[in-house]
Protein backbone atom coordinates (compact mmCIF):
# COMPACT_ATOMS: atom_id res chain seq x y z
CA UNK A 1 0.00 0.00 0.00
CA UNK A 2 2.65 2.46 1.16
CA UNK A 3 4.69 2.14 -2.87
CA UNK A 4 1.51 2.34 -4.32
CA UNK A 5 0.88 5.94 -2.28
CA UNK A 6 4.39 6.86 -2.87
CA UNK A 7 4.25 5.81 -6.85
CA UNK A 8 0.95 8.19 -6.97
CA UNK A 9 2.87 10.74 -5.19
CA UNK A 10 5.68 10.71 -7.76
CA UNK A 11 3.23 10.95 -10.78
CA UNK A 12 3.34 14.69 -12.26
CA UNK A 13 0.62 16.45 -13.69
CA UNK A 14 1.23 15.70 -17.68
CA UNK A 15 1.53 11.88 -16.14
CA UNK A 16 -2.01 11.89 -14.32
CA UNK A 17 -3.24 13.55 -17.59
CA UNK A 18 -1.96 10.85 -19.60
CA UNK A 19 -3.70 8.10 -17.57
CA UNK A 20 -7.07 9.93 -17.21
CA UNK A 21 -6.71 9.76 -21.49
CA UNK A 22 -4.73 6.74 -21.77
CA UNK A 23 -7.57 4.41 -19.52
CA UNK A 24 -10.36 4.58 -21.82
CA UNK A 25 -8.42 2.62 -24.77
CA UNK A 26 -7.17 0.58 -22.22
CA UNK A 27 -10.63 -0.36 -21.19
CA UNK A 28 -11.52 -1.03 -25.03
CA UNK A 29 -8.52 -3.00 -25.30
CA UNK A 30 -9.58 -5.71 -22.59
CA UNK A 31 -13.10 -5.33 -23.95
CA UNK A 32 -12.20 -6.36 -27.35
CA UNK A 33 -9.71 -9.44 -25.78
CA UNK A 34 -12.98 -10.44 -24.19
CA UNK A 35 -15.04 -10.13 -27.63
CA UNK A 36 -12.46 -12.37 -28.99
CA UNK A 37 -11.79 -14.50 -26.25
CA UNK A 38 -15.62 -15.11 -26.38
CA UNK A 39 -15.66 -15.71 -30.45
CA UNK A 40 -12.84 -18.22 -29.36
CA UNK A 41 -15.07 -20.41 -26.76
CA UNK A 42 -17.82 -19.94 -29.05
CA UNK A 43 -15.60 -22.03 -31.72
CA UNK A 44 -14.47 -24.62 -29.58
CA UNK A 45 -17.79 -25.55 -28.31
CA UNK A 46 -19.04 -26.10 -32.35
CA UNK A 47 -20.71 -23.14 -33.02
CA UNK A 48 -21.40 -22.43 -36.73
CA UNK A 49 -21.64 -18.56 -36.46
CA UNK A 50 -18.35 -18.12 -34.38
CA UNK A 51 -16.63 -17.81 -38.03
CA UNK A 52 -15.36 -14.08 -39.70
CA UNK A 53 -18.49 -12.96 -40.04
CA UNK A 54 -19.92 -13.26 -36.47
CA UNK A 55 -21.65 -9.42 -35.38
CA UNK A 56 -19.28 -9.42 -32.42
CA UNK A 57 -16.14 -9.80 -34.66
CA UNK A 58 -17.88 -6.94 -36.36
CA UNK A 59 -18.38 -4.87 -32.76
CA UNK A 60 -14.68 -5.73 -31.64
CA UNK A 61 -13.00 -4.37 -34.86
CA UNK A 62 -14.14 -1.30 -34.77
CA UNK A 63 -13.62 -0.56 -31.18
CA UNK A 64 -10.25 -1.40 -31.61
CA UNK A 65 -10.26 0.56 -35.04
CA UNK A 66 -11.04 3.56 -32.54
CA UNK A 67 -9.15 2.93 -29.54
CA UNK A 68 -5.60 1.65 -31.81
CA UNK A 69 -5.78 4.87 -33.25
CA UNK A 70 -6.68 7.04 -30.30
CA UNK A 71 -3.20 5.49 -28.42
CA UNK A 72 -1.49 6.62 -31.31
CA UNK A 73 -1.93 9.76 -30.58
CA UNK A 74 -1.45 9.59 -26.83
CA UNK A 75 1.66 11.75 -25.65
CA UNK A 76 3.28 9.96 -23.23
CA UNK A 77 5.73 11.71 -20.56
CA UNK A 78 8.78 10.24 -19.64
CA UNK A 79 7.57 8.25 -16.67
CA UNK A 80 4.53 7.06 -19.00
CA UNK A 81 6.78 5.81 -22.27
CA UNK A 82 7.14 2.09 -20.76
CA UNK A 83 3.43 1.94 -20.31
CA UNK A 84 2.71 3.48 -23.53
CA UNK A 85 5.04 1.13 -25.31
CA UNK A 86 3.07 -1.77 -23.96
CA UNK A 87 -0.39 -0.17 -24.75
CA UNK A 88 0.80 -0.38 -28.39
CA UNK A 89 1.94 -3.64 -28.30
CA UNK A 90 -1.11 -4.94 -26.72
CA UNK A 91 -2.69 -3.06 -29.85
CA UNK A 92 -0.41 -4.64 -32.50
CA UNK A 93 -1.16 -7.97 -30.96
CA UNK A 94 -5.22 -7.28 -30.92
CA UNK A 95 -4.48 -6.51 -34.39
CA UNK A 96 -2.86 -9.72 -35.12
CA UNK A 97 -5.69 -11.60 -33.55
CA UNK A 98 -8.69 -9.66 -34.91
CA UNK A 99 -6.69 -10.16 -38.64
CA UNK A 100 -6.46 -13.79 -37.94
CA UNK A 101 -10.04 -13.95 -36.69
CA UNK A 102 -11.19 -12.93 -40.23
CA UNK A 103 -8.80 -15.42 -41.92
CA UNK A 104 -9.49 -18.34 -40.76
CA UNK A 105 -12.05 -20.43 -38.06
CA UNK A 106 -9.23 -21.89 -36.56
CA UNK A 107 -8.74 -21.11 -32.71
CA UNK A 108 -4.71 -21.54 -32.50
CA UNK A 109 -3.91 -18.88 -35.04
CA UNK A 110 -6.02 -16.34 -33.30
CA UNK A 111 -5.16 -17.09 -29.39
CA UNK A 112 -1.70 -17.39 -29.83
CA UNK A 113 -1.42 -13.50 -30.45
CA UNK A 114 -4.81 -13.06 -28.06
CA UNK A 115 -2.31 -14.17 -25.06
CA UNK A 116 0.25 -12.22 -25.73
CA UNK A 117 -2.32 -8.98 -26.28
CA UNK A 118 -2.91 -10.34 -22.58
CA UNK A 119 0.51 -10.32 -21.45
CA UNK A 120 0.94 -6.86 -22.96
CA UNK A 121 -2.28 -5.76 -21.31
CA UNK A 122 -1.20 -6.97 -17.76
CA UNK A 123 2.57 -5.07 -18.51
CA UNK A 124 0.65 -2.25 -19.17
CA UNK A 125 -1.56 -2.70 -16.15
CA UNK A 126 1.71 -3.43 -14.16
CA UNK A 127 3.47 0.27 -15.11
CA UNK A 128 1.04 2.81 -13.71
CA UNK A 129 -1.68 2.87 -11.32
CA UNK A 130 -4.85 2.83 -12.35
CA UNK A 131 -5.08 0.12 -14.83
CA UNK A 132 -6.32 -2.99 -13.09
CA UNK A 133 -6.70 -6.73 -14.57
CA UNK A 134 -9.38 -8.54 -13.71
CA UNK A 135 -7.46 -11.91 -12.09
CA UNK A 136 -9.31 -14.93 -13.15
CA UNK A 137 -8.20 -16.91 -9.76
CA UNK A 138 -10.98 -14.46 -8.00
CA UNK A 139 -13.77 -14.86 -10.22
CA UNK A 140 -16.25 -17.20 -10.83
CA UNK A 141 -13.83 -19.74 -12.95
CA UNK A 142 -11.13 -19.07 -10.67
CA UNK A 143 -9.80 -21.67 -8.22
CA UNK A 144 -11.84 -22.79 -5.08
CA UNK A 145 -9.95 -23.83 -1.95
């Protein structure tokens, strides 16, 4: 608690402004994992419509569309470039899976770049506060003891 209070202490005005900004994409960006994430358990229970042309596919694209270019533009300060580095690669890696989505009905080529959009996405969540994962272990498919 007490280098989370100190790390918020250290953050300078151009840096607060940056996350205020900066947490809306990253929001879409774990919204559209989800979209696809859910396309993906769609297709490995048999569904027919989880294919390219499924509505959600539709819905995820162009949030990311908005949100991949919206980053781009982000300024980040100095204290912010590590977190804005891995905001874009969680972008280029959405990118990879949404492309891939389109392409093809197979799962692999779509979740392999999916988990590392993740990975990126808890780096990013990891550099600044403010940007929480959700931890699977705590929700309702989580472990039970």
């Amino acid at each position: 608690m007490k280098e989370h209070q100190t790390l918020e202490a250290s953050l300078d005005d151009a840096t607060v402004a940056y996350i205020l900004e900066a947490r809306k994409h990253f929001e879409d960006l774990r919204h559209v994992s989800a979209q696809v994430a859910g396309l993906l358990v769609l297709a490995a229970a048999g569904s027919k419509s989880a294919g390219p042309y499924h509505p959600m596919l539709e819905s995820a694209e162009l949030l990311f569309q908005e949100a991949a270019e919206a980053i781009q533009c982000l300024r980040a300060t100095p204290r912010a470039r590590r977190h804005h580095y891995h905001l874009r690669q969680a972008a280029a890696a959405l990118e990879q899976a949404l492309s891939a989505a389109h392409r093809s009905p197979e799962i692999d080529p779509v979740l392999m770049p999916l988990r590392a959009a993740y990975a990126q996405l808890e780096r990013v969540s990891n550099e600044l506060p403010g940007f929480e994962m959700v931890a699977f272990e705590q929700g309702c498919c989580g472990k039970r003891s």
